[in-house]
Structure formats: C-alpha cells, structure tokens
Protein backbone atom coordinates (compact mmCIF):
# COMPACT_ATOMS: atom_id res chain seq x y z
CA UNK A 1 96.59 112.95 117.31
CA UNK A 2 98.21 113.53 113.90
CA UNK A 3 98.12 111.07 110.92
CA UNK A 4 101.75 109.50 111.06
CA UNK A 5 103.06 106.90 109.26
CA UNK A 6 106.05 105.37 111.46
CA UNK A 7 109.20 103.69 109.43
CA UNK A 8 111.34 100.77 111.00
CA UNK A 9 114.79 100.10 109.19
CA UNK A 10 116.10 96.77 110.78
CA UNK A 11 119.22 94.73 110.62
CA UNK A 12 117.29 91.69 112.20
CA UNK A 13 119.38 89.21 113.15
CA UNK A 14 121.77 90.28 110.42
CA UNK A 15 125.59 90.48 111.15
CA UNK A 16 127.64 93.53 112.07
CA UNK A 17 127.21 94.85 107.72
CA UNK A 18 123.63 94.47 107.75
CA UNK A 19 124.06 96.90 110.80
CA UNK A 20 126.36 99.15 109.03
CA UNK A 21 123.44 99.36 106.14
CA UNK A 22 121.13 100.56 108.33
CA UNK A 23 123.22 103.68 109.13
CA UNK A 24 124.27 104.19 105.19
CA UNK A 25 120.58 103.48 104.19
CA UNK A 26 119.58 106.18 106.94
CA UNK A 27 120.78 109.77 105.37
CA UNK A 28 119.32 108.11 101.90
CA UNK A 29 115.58 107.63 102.96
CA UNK A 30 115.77 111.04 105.03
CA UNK A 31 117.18 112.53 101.05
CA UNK A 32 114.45 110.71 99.56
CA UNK A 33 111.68 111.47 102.20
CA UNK A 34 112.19 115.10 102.04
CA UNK A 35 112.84 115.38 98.04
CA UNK A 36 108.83 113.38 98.02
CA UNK A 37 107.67 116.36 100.09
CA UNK A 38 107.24 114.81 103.07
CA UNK A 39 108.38 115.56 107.31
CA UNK A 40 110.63 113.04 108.46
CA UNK A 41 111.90 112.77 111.75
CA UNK A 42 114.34 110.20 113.39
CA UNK A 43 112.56 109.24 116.47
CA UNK A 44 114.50 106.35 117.95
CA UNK A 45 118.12 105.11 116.92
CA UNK A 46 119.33 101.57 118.40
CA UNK A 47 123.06 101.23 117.67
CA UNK A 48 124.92 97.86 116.20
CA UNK A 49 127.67 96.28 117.83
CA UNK A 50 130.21 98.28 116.13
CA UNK A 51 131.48 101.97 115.67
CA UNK A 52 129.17 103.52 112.79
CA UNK A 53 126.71 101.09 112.83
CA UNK A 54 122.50 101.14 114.05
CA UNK A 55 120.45 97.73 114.86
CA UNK A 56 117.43 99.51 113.97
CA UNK A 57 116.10 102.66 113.31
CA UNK A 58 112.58 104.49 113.80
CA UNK A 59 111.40 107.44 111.24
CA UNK A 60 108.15 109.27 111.96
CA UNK A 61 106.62 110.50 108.40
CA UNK A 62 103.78 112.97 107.65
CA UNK A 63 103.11 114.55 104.16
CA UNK A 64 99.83 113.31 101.48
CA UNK A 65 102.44 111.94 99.32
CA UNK A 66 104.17 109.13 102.13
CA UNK A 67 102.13 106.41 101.03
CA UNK A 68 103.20 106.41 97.30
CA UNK A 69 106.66 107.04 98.51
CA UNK A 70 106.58 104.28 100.55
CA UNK A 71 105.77 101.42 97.46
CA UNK A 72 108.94 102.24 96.80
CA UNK A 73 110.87 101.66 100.15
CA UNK A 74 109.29 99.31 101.83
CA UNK A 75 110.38 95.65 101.99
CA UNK A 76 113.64 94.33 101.84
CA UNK A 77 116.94 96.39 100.83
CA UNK A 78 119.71 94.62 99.21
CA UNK A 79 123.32 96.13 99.68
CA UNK A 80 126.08 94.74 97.87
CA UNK A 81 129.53 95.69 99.07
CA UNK A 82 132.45 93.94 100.58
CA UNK A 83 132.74 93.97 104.00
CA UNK A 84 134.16 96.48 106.10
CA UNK A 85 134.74 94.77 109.31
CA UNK A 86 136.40 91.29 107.64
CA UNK A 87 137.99 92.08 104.54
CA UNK A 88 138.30 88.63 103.48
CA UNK A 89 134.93 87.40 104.23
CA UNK A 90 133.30 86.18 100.86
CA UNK A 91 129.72 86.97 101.23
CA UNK A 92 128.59 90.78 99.67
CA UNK A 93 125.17 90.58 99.87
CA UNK A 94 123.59 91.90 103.06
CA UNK A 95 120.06 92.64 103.77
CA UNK A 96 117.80 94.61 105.75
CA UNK A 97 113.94 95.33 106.57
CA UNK A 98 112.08 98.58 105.65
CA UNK A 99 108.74 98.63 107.32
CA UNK A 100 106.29 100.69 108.08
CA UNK A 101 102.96 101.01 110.58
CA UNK A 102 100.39 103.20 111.39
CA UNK A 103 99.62 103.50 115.17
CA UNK A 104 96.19 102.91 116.05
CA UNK A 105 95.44 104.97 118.72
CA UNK A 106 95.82 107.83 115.91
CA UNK A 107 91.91 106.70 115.58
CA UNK A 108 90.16 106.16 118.81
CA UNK A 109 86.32 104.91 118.55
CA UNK A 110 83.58 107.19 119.54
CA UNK A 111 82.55 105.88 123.09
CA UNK A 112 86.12 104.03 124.02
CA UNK A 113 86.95 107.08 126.26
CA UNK A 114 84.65 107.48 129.20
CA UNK A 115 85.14 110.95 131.79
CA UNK A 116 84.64 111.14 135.38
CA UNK A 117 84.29 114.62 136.95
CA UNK A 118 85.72 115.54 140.25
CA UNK A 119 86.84 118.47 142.31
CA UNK A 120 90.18 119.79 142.10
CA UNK A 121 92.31 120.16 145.36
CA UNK A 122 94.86 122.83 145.99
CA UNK A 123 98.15 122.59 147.95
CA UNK A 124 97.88 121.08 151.11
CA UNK A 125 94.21 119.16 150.25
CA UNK A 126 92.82 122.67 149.85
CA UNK A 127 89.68 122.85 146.89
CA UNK A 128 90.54 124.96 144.06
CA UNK A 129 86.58 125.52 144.29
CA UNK A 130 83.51 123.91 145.21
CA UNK A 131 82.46 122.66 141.44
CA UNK A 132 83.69 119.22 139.99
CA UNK A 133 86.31 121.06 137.45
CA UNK A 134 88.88 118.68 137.51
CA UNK A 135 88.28 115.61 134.57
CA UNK A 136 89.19 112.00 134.98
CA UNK A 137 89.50 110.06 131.18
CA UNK A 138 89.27 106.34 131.25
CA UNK A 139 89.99 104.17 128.68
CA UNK A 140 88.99 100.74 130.18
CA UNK A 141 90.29 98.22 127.71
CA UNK A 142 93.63 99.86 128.07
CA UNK A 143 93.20 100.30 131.99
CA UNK A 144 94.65 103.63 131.41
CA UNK A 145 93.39 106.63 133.77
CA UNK A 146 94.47 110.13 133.56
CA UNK A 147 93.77 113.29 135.23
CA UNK A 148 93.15 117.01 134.73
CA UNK A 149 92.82 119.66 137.12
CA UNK A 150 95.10 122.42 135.34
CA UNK A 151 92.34 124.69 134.14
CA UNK A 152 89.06 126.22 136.62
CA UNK A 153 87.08 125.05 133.11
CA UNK A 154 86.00 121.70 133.18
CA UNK A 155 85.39 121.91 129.18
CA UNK A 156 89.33 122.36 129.39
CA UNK A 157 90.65 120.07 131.43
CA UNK A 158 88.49 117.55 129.63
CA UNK A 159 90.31 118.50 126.82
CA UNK A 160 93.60 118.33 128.33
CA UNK A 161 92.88 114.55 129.65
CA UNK A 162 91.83 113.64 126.53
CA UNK A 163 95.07 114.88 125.12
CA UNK A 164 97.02 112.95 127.92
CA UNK A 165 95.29 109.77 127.94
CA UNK A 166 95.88 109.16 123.42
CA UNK A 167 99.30 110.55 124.21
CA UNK A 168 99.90 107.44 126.62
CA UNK A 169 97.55 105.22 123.83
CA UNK A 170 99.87 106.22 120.91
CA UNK A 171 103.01 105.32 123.58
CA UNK A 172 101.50 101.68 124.36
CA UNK A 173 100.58 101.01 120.32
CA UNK A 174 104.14 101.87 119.42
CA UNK A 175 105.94 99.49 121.86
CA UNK A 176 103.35 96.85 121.14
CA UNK A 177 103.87 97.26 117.25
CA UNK A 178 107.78 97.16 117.57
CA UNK A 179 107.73 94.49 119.93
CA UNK A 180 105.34 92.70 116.91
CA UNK A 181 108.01 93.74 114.29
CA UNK A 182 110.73 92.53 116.84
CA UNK A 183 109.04 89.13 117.30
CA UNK A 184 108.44 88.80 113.25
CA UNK A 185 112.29 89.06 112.82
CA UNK A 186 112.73 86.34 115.47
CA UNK A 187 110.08 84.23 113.19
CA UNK A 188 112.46 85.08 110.22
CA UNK A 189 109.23 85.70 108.85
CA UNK A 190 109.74 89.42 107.99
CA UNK A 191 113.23 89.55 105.94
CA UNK A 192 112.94 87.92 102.63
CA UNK A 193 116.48 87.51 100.73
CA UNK A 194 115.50 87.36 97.63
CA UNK A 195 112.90 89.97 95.31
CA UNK A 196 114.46 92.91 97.32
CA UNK A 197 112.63 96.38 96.62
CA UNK A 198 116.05 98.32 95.85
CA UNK A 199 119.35 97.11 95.38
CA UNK A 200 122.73 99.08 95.81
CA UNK A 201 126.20 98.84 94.95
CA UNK A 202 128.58 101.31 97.03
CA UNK A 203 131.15 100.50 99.18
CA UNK A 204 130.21 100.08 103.13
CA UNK A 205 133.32 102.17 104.29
C-alpha cells in the first residue's frame, strides 16, 4: 500500500458558516499542499445544508515534506467574516477541524495474513488445471477472505490476493477512523475555540 497521510476538514456540529468555511478553506489547503510539494487529492466531499457549502471534506496527501506541512494546518481554523446566510446575525467567528490520520493497514504485521491454496475452476465448474493455482488470503482478526484465481501462477495470484485483501483493510481502517473522528466531534472533544492554528479575515461570500 502507499504511505498516505489522509486530511479531514470538518464543520462538526458547526452552523451553516462553519460549513461554508470548509468549502473556502478547501481550494486554500489544495494551494498550499501543492506549493509544499506534495500530491493532494480530494477523496470524499460531504455537502452542508446550503448551496456552496461542504460538512466535511477528505484529502489524501503523499510527498516527504506532508508532515512539516501539516504543523501548520492541523487543529482548529478560525474564520472571521460576517455571515452570509443571516446578515444580521452578530457572531463572526466560526470554526472548523483540520485533522489528519494515517491508516493502519498501510503497515500490516509479518504473519497477520495467512494463504490457503486451492484449485481454480473454469466456467461451468470446469478446472482451469489440476494444480492448486488459485490463492485464498485470510486475515482472521479482520474475518476478511479473498480470492485469486486470475493468473495459472500461484506466485501471482498470491500476489493479487494480497493486493485485494489490504485494499479491503485500508477500506475498513478508513471508515473506522472517520467514524472515530465523527464520534470525537459528537464528544465536542475535537474542536477547540480558542488557540486556533490559523486565523483569517475574508469575507464568506
């Protein structure tokens, strides 16, 4: 798997202008990102309530330089603007959560993957041969099973199940670490108002 760094940007339980900060913060970190040197990619997009807004959004980062890039992003973003949904509303401060994580399954320990060998059937329950070619990888403590019977090689359908069964690793460590950012935000445990990383001034329209 490749070394990524994953990036949340999150409203929270913010109202409709933290929202709107997400998707004016969004085009700035993808500038910044990419003057640093590094591949960003927008992976996931939730959108706000509201036209122009996003709830949350989901960068993937790769580059040597991300995690010195990232002392400077990540925590809590201060905008200060009026608001573009209730023009008389008093309150110009609005907030949101930069965060990053590293899936684990990027790093899999020697021995967690076990293989099973089997034959590989054709069309119609015919064998592709008589040799156990086709691969079974197992990862018990995720109960995940996948199988390869692509290639005659068993070397390369070992291969390819290996490449299957992280792919579907990497897939269950990303829900589970959004669904831990998600419940952090319900904790009101993640966004602090107060000490915010970077502050800006510029209207929300």
């Amino acid at each position: 798997m490749h070394n990524y760094i994953f990036l949340q940007i999150s409203a929270g339980h913010g109202p409709a202008e933290c929202s709107r900060v997400v998707a004016k913060l969004l085009p700035l970190l993808l500038q910044s990102a990419t003057a640093a040197g590094l591949e960003a990619t927008v992976t996931d997009k939730a959108p706000g309530a509201l036209p122009d807004t996003l709830h949350s959004v989901l960068l993937r980062l790769k580059g040597g330089a991300a995690a010195a890039w990232l002392r400077e992003w990540e925590g809590t973003v201060q905008w200060i603007a009026q608001s573009p949904f209730r023009p008389t509303h008093g309150r110009k401060n609005w907030f949101v959560s930069v965060q990053s994580f590293t899936p684990a399954a990027q790093a899999v320990p020697a021995g967690a993957i076990t293989y099973k060998t089997t034959r590989a059937s054709g069309p119609g329950g015919q064998h592709v041969n008589k040799t156990e070619t086709a691969v079974w990888a197992i990862h018990a403590a995720a109960g995940l099973r996948v199988l390869a019977s692509d290639s005659r090689s068993q070397h390369q359908n070992k291969k390819l199940a290996t490449e299957r069964l992280l792919q579907q690793l990497y897939a269950l460590e990303m829900k589970a670490q959004l669904a831990r950012v998600q419940d952090q935000w319900t904790q009101h445990t993640q966004l602090q108002r107060g000490g915010a990383i970077k502050v800006f001034t510029a209207p929300l329209t």
